[in-house]
Protein backbone atom coordinates (compact mmCIF):
# COMPACT_ATOMS: atom_id res chain seq x y z
CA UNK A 1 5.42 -12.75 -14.48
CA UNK A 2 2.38 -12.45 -12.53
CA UNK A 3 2.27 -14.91 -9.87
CA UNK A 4 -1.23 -16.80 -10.32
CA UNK A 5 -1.74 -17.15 -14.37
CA UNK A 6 -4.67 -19.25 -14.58
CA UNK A 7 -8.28 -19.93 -13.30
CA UNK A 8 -7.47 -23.61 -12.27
CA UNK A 9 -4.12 -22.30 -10.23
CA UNK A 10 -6.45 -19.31 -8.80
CA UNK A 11 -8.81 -22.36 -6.96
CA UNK A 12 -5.81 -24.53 -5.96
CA UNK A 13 -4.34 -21.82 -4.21
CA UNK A 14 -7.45 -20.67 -2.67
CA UNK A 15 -7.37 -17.53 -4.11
CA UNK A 16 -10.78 -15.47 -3.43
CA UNK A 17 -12.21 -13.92 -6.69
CA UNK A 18 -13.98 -10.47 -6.94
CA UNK A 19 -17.55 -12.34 -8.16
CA UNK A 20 -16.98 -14.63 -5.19
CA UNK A 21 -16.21 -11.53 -3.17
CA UNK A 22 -18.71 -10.15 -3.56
CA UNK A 23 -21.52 -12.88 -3.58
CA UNK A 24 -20.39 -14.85 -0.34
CA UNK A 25 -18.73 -12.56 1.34
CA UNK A 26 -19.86 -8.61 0.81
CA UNK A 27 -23.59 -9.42 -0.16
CA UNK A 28 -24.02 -12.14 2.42
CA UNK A 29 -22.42 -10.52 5.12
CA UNK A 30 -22.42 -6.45 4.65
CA UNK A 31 -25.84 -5.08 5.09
CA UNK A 32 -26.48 -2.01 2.83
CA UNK A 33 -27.73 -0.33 5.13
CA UNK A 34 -24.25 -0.10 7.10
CA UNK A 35 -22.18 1.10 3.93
CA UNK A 36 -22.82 4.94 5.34
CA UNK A 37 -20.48 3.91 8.19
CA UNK A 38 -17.59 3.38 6.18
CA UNK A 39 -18.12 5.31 2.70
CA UNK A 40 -18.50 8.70 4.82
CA UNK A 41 -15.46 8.91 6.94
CA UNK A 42 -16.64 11.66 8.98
CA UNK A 43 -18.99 9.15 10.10
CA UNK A 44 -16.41 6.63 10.59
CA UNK A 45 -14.28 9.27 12.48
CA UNK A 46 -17.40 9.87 14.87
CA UNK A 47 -18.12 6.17 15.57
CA UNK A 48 -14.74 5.43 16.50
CA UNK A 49 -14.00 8.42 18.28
CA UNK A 50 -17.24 7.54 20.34
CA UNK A 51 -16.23 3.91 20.59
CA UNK A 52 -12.99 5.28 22.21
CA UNK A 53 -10.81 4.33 19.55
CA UNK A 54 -7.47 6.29 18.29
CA UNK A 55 -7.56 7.81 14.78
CA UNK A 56 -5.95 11.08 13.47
CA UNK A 57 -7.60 14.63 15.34
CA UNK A 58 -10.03 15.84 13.50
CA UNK A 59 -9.09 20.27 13.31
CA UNK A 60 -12.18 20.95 11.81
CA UNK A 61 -14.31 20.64 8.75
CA UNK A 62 -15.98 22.50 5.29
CA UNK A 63 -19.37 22.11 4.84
CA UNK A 64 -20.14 25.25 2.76
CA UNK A 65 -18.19 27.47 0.41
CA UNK A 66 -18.45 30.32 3.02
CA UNK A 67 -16.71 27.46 5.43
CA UNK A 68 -13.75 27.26 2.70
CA UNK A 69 -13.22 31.33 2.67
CA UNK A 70 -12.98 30.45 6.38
CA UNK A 71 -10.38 28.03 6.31
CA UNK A 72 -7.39 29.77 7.80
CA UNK A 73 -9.12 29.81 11.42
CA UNK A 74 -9.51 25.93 11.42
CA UNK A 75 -5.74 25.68 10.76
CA UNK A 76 -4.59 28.33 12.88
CA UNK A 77 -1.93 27.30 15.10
CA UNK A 78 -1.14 24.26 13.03
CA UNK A 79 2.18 24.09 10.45
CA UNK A 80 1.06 21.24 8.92
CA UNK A 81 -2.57 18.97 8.15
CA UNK A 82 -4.07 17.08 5.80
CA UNK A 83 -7.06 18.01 3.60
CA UNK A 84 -9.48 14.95 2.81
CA UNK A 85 -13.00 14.60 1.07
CA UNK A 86 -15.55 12.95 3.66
CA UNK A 87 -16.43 10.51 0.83
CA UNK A 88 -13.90 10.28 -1.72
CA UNK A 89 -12.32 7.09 -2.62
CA UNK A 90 -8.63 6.16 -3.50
CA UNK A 91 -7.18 8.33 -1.91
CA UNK A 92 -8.25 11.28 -4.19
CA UNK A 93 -8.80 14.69 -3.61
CA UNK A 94 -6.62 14.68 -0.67
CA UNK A 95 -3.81 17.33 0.25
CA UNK A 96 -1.17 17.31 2.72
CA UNK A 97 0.33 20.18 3.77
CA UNK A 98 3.75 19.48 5.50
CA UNK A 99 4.81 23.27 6.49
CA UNK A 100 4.69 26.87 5.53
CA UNK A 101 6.93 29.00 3.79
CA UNK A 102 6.03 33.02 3.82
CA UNK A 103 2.39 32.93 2.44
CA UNK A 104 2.58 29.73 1.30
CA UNK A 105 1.63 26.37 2.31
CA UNK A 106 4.22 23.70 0.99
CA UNK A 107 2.85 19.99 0.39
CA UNK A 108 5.00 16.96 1.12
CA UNK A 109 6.83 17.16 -2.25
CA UNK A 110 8.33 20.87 -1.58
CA UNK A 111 4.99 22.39 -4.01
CA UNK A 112 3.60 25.78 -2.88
CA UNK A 113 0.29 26.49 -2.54
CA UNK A 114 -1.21 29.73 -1.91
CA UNK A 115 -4.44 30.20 0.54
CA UNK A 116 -6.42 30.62 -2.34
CA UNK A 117 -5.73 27.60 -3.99
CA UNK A 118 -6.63 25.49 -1.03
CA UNK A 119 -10.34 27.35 -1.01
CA UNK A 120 -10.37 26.62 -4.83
CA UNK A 121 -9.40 23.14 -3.48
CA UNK A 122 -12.30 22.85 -0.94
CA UNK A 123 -14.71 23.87 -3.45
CA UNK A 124 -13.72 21.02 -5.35
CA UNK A 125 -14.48 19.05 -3.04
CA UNK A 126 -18.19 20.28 -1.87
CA UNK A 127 -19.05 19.92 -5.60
CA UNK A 128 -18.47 16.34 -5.73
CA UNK A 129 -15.41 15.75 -7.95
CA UNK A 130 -14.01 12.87 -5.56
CA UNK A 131 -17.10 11.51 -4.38
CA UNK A 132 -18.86 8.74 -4.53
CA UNK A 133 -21.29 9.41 -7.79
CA UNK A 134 -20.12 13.07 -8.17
CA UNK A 135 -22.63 13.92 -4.89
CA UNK A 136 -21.67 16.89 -2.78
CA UNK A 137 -19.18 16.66 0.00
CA UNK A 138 -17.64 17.94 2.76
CA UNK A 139 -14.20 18.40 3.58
CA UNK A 140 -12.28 17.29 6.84
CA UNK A 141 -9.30 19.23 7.87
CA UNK A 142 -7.42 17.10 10.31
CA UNK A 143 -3.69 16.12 11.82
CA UNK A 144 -1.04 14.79 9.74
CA UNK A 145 0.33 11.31 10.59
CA UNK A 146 4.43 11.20 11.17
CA UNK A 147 5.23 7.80 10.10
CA UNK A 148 6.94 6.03 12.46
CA UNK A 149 11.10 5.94 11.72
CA UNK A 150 11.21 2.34 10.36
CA UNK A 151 9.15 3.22 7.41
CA UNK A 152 12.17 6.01 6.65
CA UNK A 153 13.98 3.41 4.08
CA UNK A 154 11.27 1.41 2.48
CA UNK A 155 8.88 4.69 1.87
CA UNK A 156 9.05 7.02 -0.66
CA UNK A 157 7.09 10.27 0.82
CA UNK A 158 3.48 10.36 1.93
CA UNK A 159 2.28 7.60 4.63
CA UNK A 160 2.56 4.08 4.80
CA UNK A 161 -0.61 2.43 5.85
CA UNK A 162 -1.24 -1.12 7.40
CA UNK A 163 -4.72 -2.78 5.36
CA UNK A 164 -6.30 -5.63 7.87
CA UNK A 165 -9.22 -7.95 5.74
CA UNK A 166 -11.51 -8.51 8.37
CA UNK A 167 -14.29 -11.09 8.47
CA UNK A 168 -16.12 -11.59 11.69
CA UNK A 169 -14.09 -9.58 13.63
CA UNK A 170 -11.21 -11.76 12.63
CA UNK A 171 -8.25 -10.28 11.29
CA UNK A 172 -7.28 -12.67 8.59
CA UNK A 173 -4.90 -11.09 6.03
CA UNK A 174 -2.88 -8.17 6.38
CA UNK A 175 -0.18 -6.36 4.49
CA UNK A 176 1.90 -3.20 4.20
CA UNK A 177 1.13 -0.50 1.87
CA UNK A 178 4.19 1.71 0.85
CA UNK A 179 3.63 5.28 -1.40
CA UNK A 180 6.26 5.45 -3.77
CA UNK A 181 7.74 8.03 -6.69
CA UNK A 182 4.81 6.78 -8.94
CA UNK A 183 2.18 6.76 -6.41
CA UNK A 184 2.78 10.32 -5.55
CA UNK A 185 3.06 9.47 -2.60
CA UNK A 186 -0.12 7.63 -1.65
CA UNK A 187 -0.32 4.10 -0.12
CA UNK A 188 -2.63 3.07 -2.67
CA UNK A 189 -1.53 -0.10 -5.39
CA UNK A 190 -3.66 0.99 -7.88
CA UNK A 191 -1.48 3.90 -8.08
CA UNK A 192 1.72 2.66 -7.71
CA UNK A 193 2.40 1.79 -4.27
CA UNK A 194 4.00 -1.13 -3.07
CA UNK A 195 2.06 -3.66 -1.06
CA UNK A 196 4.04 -6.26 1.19
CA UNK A 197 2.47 -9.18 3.01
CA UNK A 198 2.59 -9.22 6.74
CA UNK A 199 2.50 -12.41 9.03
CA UNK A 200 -0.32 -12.34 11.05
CA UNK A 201 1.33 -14.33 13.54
CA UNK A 202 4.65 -12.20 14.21
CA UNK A 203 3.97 -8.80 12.92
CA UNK A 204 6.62 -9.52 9.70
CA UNK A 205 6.55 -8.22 6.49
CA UNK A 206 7.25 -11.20 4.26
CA UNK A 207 6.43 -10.81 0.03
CA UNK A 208 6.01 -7.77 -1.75
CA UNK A 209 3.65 -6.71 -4.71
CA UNK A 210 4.24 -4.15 -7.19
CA UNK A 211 1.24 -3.45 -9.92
CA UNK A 212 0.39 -7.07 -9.43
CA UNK A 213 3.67 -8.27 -10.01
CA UNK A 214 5.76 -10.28 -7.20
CA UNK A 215 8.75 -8.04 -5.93
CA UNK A 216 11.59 -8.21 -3.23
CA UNK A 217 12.30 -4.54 -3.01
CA UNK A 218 11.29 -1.24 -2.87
CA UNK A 219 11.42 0.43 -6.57
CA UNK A 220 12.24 3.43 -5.57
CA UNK A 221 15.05 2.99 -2.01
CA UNK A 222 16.07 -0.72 -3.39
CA UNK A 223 15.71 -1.35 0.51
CA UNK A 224 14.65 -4.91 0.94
CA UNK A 225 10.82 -5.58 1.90
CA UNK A 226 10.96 -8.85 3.93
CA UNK A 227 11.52 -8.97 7.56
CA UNK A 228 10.29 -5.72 8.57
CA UNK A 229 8.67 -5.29 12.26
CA UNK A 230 5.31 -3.74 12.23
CA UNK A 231 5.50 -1.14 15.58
CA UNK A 232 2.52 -2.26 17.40
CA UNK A 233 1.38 -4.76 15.77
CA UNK A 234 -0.79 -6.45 18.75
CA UNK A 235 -2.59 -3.03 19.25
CA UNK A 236 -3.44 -2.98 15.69
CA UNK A 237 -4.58 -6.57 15.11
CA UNK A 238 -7.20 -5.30 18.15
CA UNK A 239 -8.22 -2.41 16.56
CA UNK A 240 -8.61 -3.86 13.66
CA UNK A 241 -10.78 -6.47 15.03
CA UNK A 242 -13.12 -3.72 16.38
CA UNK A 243 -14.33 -2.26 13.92
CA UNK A 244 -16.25 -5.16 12.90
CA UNK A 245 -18.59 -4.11 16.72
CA UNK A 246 -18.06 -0.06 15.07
CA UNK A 247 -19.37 -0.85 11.96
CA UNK A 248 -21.80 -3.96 11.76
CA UNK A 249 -19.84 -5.00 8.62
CA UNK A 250 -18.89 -9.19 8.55
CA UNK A 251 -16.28 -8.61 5.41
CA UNK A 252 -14.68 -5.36 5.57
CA UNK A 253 -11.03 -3.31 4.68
CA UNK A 254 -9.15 -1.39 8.05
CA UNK A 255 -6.71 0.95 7.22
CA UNK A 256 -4.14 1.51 9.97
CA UNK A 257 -1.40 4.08 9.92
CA UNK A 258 1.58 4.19 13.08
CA UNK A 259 2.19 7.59 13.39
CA UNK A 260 5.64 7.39 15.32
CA UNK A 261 4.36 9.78 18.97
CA UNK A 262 0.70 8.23 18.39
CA UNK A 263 1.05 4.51 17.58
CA UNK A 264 -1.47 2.70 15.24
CA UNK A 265 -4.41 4.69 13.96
CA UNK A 266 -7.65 3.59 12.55
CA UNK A 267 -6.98 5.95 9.18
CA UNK A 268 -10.27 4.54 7.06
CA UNK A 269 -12.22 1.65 6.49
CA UNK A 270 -13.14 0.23 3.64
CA UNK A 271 -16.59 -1.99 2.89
CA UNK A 272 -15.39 -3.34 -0.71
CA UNK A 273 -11.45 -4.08 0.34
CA UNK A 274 -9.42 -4.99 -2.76
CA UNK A 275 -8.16 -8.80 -3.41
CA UNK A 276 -3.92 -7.74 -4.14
CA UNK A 277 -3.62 -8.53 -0.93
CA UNK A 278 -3.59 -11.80 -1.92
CA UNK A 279 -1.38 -11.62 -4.38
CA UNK A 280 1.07 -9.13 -1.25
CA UNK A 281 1.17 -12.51 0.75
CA UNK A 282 1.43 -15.18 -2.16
CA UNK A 283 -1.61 -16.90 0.10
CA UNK A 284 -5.37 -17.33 -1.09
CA UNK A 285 -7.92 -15.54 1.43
CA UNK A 286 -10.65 -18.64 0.96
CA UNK A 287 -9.14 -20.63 2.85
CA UNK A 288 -8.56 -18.21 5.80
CA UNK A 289 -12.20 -17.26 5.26
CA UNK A 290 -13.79 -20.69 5.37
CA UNK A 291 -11.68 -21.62 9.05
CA UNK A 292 -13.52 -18.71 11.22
CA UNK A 293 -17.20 -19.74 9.50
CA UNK A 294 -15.80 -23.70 10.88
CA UNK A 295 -14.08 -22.49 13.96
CA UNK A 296 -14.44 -18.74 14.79
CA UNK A 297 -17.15 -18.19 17.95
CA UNK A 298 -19.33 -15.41 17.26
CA UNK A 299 -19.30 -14.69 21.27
CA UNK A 300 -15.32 -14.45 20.99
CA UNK A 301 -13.71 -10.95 23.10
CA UNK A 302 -11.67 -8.56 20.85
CA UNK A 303 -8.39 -10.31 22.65
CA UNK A 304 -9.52 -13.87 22.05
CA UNK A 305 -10.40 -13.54 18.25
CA UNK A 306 -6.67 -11.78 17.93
CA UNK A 307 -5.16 -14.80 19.53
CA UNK A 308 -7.31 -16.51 17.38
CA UNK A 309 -6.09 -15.72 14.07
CA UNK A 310 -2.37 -15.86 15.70
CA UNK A 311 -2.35 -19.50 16.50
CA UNK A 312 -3.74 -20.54 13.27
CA UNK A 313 -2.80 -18.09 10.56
CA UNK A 314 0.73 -17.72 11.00
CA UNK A 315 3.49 -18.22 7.93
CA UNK A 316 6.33 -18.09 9.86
């Protein structure tokens, strides 16, 4: 049973709907002209790398097939990495390699691939097929995150990620995004994964979501999802918080990952975040919304809006 069933429950709880989404919140407060910030995350990667922000090394990137016959040198010296469209969306078109075997690259789930099917790879990626509107792309080559250990039991492959709504530079609703068996491995719901609300207050994971249904556990470990400490959670509810400054975007998606020798890094962000979140912390986003516009200062510090959302935003 899906956890809000009707349109009347939806506004008691506060829920935030995608038309209202996107009318109050994304049209009023993302200018179009910013979208290029976040939709092209080689851009991203620059800005925050310039803004002195952590996010995963960048080894190197494809711009032209010649680039992708070329491939080997970026990744020379490296056993493992992570192949990415600039502009893809979802999480598509994007390989991880986790080691090498003879002449082989092996991805996360023990598959070879050969050399020449990452340059066939690449060239799938200039011509489009994950990007936005099937316009050519480039690929980014960069370092692959180590999830920090207390992901180990609640994770089935791939990465967990940590998605921050932000409005106003105010981090307002988090939650924990787990790959799992069905996912392939990708900390994306839409796919599979599992999503579990986090208390912005403490740092704990509290309810979990699985394809829009309310669950307790993992599907895949049977660990329980409540109760788990985020590792740095106070760095990421300030980096998250920051990228409202990086970007010029008043309503946006921050995707964090906690790579376990790096800490929290800003992984993507996202200009159109989706609204399971909601559904993650069993708590309507309006509301949350609506308190910053009535109480949030615009000329808050990075450190004061996180204490902000702390004091008043808490569950536990």
């Amino acid at each position: 049973m899906s956890w809000f069933v009707s349109p009347a429950r939806l506004r008691r709880a506060g829920v935030l709907g995608l038309n209202a989404r996107n009318a109050l919140y994304i049209g009023e407060s993302n200018p179009r002209r910013y979208f290029p910030r976040v939709d092209d995350k080689l851009l991203s990667k620059q800005l925050a790398l310039d803004a002195g922000l952590a996010v995963p090394a960048l080894y190197g990137t494809v711009a032209t097939y010649r680039d992708a016959r070329r491939f080997l040198g970026i990744v020379e010296g490296h056993e493992d990495f992570v192949v990415k469209p600039a502009c893809g969306a979802g999480g598509d078109g994007i390989v991880v390699i986790a080691g090498r075997m003879g002449g082989n690259f092996l991805k996360v789930n023990g598959e070879p691939m050969s050399s020449d099917d990452i340059v066939y790879h690449l060239g799938n990626i200039l011509s489009g097929m994950y990007s936005f509107g099937g316009r050519p792309d480039q690929a980014m080559i960069e370092y692959r995150v180590r999830p920090d250990a207390v992901f180990d039991t609640i994770s089935h492959l791939g990465v967990p990620d940590v998605r921050v709504i932000v409005y106003r530079g105010f981090p307002v609703l988090a939650m924990l995004r787990l790959p799992t068996r069905m996912s392939g491995g990708k900390a994306n719901l839409h796919q599979g994964a599992v999503g579990a609300g986090i208390d912005i207050a403490s740092g704990l994971t509290t309810h979990g979501v699985w394809h829009e249904h309310g669950v307790d556990r993992h599907p895949d470990t049977m660990q329980p999802l409540a109760n788990v400490a985020i590792p740095g959670w106070e760095r990421i509810l300030e980096l998250s918080a920051r990228c409202y400054e990086l970007t010029g975007l008043g309503y946006l998606g921050v995707d964090i990952v906690i790579d376990r020798e790096h800490g929290p890094l800003i992984l993507e962000l996202n200009a159109r975040p989706g609204l399971s979140i909601q559904i993650a912390n069993r708590l309507g986003l309006r509301a949350r919304l609506e308190r910053v516009e009535r109480e949030g200062g615009s000329d808050q510090g990075v450190e004061a809006r996180a204490a902000f959302v702390k004091a008043r935003f808490g569950t536990g």
